[in-house]
PDB file of N, CA and C in Angstrom:
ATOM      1  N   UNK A   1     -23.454   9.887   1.207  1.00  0.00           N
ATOM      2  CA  UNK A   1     -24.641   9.304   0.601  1.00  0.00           C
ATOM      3  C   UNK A   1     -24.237   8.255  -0.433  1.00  0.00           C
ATOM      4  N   UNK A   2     -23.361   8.414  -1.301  1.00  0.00           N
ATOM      5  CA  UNK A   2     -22.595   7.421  -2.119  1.00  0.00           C
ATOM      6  C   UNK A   2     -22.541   6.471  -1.461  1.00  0.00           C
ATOM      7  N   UNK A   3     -21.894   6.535  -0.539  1.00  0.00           N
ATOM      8  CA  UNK A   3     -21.310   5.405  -0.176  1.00  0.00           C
ATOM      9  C   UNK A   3     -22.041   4.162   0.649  1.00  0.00           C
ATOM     10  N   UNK A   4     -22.898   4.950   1.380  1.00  0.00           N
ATOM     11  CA  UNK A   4     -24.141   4.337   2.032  1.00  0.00           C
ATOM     12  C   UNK A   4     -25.311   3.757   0.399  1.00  0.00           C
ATOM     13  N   UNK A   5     -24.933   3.813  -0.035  1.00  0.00           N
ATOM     14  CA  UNK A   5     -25.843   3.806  -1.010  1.00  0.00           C
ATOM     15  C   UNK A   5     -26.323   2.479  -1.771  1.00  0.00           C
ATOM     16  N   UNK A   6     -26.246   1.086  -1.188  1.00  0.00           N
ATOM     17  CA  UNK A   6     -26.613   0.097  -2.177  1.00  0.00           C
ATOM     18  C   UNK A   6     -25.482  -0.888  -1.927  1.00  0.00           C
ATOM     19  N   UNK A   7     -25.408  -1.952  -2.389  1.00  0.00           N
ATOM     20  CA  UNK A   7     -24.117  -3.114  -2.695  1.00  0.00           C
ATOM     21  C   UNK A   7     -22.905  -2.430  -3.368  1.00  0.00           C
ATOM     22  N   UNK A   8     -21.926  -3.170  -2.988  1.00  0.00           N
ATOM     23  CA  UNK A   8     -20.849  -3.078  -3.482  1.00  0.00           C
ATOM     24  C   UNK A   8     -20.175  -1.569  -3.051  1.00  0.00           C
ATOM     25  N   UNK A   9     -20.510  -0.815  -2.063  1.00  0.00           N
ATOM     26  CA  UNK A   9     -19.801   0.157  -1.851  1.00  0.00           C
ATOM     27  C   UNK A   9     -18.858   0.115  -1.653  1.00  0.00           C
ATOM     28  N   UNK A  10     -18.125  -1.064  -1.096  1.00  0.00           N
ATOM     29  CA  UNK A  10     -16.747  -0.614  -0.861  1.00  0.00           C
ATOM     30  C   UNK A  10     -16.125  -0.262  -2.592  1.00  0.00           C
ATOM     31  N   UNK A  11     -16.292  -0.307  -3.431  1.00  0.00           N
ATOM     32  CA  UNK A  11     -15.930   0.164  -4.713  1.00  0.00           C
ATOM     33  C   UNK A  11     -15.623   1.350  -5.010  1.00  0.00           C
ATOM     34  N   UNK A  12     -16.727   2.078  -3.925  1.00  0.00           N
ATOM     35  CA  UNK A  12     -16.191   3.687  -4.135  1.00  0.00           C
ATOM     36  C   UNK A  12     -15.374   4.288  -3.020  1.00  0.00           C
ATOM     37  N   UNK A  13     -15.432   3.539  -2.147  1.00  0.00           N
ATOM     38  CA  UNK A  13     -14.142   3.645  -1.248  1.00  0.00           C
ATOM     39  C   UNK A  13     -12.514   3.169  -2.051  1.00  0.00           C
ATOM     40  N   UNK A  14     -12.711   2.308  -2.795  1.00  0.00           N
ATOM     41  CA  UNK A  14     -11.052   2.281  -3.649  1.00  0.00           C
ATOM     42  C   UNK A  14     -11.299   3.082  -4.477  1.00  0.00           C
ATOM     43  N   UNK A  15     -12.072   3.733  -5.025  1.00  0.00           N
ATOM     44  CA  UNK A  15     -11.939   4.845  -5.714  1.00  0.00           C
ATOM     45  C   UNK A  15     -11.677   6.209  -5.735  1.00  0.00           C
ATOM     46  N   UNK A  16     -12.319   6.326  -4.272  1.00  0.00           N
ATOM     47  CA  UNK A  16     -12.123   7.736  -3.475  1.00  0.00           C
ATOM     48  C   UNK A  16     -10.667   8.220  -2.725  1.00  0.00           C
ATOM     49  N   UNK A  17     -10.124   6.956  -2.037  1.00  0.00           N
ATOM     50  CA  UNK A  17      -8.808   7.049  -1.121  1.00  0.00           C
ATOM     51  C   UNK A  17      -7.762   7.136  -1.978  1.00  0.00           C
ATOM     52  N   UNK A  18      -7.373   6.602  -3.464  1.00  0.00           N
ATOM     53  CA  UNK A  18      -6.233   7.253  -3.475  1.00  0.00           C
ATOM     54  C   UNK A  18      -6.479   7.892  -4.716  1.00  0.00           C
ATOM     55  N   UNK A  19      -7.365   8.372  -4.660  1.00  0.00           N
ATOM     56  CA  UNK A  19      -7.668   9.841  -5.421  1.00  0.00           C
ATOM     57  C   UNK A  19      -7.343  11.061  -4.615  1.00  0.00           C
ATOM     58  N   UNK A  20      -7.800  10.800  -3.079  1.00  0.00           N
ATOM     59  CA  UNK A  20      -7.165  11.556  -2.000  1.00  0.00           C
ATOM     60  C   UNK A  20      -5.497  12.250  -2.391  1.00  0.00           C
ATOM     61  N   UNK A  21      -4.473  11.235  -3.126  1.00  0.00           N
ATOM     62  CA  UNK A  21      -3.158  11.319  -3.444  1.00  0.00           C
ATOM     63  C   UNK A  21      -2.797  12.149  -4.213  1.00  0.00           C
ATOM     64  N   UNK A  22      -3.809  12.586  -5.331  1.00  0.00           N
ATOM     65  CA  UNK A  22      -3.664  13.379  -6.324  1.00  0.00           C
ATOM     66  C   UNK A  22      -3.686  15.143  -6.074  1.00  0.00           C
ATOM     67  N   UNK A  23      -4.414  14.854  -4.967  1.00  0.00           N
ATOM     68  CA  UNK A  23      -4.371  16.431  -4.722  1.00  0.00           C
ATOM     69  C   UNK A  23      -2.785  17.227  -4.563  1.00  0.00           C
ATOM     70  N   UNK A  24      -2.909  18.435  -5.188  1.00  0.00           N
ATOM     71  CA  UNK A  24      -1.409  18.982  -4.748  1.00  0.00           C
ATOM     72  C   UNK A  24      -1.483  19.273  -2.848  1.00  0.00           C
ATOM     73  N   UNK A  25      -0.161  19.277  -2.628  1.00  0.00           N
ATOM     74  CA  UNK A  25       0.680  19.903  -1.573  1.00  0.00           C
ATOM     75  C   UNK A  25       0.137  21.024  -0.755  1.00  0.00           C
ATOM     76  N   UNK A  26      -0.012  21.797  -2.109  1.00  0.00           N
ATOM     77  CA  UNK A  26       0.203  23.292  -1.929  1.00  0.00           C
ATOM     78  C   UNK A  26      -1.761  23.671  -1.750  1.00  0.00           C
ATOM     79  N   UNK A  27      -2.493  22.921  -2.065  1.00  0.00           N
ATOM     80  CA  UNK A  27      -4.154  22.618  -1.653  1.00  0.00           C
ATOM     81  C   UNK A  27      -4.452  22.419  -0.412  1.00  0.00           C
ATOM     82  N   UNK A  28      -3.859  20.969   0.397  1.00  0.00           N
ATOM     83  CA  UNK A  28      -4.282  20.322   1.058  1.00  0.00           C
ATOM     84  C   UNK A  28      -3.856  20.996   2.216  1.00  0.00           C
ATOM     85  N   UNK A  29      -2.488  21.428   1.924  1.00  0.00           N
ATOM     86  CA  UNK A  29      -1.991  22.338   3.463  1.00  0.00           C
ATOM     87  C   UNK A  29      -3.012  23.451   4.181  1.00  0.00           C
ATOM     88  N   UNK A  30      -3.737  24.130   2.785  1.00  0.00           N
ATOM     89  CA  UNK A  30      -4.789  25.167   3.124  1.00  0.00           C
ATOM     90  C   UNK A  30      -6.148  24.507   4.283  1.00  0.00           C
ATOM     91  N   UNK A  31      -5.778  23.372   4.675  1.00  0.00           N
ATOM     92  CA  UNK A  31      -7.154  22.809   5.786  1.00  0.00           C
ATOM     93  C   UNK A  31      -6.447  22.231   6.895  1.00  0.00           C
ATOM     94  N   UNK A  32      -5.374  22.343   6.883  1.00  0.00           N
ATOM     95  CA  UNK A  32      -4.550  22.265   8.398  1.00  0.00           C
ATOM     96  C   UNK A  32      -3.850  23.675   8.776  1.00  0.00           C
ATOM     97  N   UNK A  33      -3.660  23.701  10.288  1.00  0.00           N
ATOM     98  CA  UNK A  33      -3.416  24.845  10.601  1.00  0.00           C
ATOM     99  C   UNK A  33      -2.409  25.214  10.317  1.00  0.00           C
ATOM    100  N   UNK A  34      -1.168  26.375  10.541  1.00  0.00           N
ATOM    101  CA  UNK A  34       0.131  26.415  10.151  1.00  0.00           C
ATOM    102  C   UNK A  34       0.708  26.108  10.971  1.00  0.00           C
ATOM    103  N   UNK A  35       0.377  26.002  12.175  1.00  0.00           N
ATOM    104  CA  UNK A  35       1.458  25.233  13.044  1.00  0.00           C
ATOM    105  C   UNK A  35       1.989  23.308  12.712  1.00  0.00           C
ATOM    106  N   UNK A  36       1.046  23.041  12.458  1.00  0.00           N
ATOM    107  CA  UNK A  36       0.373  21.497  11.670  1.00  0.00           C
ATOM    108  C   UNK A  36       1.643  21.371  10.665  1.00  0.00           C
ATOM    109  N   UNK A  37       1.260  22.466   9.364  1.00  0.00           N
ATOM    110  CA  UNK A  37       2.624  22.582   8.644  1.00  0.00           C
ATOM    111  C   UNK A  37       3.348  22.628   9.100  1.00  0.00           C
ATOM    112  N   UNK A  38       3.696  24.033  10.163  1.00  0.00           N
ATOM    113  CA  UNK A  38       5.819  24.014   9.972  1.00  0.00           C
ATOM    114  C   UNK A  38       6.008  22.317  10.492  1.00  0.00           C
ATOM    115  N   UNK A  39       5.022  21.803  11.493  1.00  0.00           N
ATOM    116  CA  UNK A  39       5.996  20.388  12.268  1.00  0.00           C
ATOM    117  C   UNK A  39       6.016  19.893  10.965  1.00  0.00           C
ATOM    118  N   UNK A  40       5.104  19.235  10.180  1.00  0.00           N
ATOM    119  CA  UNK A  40       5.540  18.365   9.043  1.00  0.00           C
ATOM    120  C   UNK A  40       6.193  19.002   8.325  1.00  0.00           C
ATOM    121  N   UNK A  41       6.838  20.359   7.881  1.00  0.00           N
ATOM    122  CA  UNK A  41       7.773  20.577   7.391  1.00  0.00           C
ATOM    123  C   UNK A  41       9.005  19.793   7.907  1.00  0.00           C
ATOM    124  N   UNK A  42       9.363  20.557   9.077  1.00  0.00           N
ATOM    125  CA  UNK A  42      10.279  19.892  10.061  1.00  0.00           C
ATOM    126  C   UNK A  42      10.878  18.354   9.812  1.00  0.00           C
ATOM    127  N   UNK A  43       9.531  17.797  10.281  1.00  0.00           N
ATOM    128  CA  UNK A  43       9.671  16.186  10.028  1.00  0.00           C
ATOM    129  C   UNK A  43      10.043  15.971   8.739  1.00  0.00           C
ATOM    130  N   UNK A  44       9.475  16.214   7.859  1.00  0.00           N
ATOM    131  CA  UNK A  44       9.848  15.770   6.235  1.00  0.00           C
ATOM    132  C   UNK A  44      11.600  16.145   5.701  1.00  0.00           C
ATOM    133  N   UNK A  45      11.876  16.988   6.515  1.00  0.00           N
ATOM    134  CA  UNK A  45      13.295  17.598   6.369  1.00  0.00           C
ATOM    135  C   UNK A  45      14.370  16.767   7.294  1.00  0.00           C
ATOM    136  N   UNK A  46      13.973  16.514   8.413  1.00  0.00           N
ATOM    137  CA  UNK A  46      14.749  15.462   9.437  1.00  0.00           C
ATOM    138  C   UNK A  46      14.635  14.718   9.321  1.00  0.00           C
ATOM    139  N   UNK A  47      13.793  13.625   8.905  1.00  0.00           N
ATOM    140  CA  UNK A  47      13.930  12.288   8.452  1.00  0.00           C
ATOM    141  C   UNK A  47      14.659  11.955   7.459  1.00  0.00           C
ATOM    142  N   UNK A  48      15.590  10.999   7.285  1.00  0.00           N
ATOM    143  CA  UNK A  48      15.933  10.363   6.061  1.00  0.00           C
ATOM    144  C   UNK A  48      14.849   9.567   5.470  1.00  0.00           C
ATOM    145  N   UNK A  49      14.831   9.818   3.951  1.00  0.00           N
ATOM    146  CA  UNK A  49      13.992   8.660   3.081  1.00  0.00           C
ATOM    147  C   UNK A  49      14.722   7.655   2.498  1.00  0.00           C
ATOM    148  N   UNK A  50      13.749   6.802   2.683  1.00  0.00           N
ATOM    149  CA  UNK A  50      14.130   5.472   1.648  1.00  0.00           C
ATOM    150  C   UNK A  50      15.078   5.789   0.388  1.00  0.00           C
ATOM    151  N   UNK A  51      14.075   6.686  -0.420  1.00  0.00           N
ATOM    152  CA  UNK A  51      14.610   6.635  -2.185  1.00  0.00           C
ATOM    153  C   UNK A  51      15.704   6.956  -1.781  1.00  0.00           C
ATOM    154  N   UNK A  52      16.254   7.790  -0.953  1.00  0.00           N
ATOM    155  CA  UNK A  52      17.752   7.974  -1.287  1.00  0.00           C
ATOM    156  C   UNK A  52      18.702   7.356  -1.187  1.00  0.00           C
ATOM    157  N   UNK A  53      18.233   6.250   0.145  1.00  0.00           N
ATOM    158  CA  UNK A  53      19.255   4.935   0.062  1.00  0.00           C
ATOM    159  C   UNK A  53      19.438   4.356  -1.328  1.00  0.00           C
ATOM    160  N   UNK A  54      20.492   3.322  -1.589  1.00  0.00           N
ATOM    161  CA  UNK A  54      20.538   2.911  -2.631  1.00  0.00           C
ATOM    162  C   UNK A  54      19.566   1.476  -2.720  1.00  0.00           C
ATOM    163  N   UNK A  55      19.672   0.970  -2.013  1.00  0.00           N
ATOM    164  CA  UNK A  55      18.961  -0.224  -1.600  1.00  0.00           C
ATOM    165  C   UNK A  55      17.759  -0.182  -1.800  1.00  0.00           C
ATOM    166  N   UNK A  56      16.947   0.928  -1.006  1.00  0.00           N
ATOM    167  CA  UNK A  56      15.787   1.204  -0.864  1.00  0.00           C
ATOM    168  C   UNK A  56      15.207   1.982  -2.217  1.00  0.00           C
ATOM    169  N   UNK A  57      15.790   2.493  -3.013  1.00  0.00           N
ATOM    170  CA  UNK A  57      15.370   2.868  -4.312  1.00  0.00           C
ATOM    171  C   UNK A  57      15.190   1.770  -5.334  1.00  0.00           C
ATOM    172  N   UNK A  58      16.564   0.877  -5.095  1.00  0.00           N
ATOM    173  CA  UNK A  58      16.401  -0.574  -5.814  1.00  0.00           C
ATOM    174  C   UNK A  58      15.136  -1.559  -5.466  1.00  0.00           C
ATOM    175  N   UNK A  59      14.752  -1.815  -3.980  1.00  0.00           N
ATOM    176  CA  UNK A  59      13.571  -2.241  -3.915  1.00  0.00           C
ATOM    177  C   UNK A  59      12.696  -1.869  -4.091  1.00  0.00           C
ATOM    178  N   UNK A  60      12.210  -0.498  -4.476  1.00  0.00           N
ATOM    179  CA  UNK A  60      11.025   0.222  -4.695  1.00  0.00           C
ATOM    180  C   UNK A  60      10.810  -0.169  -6.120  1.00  0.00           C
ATOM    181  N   UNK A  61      11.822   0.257  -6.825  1.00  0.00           N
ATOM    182  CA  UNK A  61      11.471  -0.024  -8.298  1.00  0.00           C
ATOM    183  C   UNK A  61      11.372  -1.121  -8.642  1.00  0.00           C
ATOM    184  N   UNK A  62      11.939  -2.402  -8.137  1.00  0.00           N
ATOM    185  CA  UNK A  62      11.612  -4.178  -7.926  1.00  0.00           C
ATOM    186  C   UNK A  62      10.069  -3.942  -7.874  1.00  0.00           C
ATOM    187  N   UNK A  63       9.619  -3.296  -6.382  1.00  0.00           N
ATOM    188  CA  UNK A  63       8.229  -3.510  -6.133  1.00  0.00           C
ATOM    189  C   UNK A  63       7.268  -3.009  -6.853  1.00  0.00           C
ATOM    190  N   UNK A  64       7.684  -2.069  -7.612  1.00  0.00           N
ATOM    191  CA  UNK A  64       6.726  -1.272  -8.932  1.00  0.00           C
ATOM    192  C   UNK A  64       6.996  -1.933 -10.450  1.00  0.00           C
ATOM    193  N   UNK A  65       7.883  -2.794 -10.728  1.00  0.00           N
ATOM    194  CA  UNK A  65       7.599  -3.270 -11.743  1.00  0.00           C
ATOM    195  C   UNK A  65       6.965  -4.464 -11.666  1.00  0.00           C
ATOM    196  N   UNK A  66       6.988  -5.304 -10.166  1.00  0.00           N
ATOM    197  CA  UNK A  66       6.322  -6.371 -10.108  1.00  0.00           C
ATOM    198  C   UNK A  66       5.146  -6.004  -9.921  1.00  0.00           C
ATOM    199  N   UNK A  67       4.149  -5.032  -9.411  1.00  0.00           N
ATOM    200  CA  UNK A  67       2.794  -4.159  -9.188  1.00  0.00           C
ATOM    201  C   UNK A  67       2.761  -3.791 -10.818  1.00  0.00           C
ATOM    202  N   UNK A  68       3.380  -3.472 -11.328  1.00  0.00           N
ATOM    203  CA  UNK A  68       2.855  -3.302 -12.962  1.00  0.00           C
ATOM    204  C   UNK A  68       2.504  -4.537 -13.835  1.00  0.00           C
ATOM    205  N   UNK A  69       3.686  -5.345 -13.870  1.00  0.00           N
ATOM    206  CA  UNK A  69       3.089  -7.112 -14.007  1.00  0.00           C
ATOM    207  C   UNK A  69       1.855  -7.379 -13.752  1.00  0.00           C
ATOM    208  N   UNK A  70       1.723  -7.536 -12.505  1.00  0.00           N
ATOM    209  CA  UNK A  70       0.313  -7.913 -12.163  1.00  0.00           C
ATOM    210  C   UNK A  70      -1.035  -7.331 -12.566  1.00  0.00           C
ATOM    211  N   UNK A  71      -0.483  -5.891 -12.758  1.00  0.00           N
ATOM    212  CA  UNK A  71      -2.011  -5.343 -13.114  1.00  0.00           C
ATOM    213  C   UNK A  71      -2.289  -5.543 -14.607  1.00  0.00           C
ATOM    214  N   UNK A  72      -0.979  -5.598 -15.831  1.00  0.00           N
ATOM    215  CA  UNK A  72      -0.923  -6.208 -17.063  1.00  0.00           C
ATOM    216  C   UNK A  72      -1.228  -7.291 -17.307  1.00  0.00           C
ATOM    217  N   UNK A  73      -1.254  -8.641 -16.236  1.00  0.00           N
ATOM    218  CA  UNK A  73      -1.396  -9.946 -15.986  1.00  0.00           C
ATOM    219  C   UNK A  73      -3.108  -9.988 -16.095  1.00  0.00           C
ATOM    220  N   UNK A  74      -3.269  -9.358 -15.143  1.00  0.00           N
ATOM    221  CA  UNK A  74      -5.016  -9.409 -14.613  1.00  0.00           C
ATOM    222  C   UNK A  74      -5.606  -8.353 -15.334  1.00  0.00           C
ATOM    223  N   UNK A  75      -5.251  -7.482 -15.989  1.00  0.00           N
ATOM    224  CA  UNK A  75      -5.880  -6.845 -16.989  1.00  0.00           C
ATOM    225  C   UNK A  75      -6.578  -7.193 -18.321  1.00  0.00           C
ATOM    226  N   UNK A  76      -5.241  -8.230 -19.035  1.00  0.00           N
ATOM    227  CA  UNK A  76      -5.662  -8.836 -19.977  1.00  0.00           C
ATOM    228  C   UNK A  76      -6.929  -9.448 -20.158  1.00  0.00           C
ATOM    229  N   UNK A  77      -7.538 -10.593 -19.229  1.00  0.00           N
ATOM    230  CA  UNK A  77      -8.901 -11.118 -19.654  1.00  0.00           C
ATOM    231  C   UNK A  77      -9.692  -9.910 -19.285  1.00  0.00           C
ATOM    232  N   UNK A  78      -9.639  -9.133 -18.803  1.00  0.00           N
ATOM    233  CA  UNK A  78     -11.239  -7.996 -18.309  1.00  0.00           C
ATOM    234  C   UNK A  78     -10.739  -7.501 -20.138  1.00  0.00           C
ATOM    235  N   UNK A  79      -9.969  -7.124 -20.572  1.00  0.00           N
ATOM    236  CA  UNK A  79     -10.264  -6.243 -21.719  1.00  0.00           C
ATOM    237  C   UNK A  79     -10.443  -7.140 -23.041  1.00  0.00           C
ATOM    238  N   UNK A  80     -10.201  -8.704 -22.680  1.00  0.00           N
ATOM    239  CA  UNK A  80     -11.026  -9.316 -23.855  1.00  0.00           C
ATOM    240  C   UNK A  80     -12.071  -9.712 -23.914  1.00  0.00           C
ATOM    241  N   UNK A  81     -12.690  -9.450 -22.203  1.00  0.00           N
ATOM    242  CA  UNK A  81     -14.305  -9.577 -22.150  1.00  0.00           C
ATOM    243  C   UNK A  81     -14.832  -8.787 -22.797  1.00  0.00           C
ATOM    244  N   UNK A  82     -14.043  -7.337 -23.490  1.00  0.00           N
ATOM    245  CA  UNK A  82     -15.182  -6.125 -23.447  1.00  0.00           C
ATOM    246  C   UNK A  82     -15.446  -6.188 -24.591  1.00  0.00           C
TER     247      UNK A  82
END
């Protein structure tokens, strides 16, 4: 109903999806079945990740301080409007 609700909804769609992120682990598993789990256990254990490369930890944190810039950049005039 929110969301259907008037102009500008997509607003509460960026608000809603990565709020989705915040939920714990140990919550979200409770609405998939356990078979669902063990595979993504599985998978999460057999795959290699990025962060552990060295490379790939170095570009992550490149890409998060330049994503922090920007939001400090474009932040500034909204909070001297207020």
């Amino acid at each position: 109903i929110l969301i259907s609700s008037g102009n500008l909804s997509f607003l509460n769609w960026l608000t809603m999806i990565p709020a989705l992120f915040c939920f714990d682990d140990a919550f979200v598993s409770k609405i998939f079945s356990s078979t669902y789990r063990s595979s993504a256990l599985v998978a999460s254990y057999s795959h290699p990740s990025l962060a552990s490369a060295g490379i790939g930890q170095l570009f992550r944190r490149l890409i998060n301080f330049i994503f922090g810039i920007l939001i400090i950049k474009f932040s500034v005039p909204v909070v001297k409007n207020l």
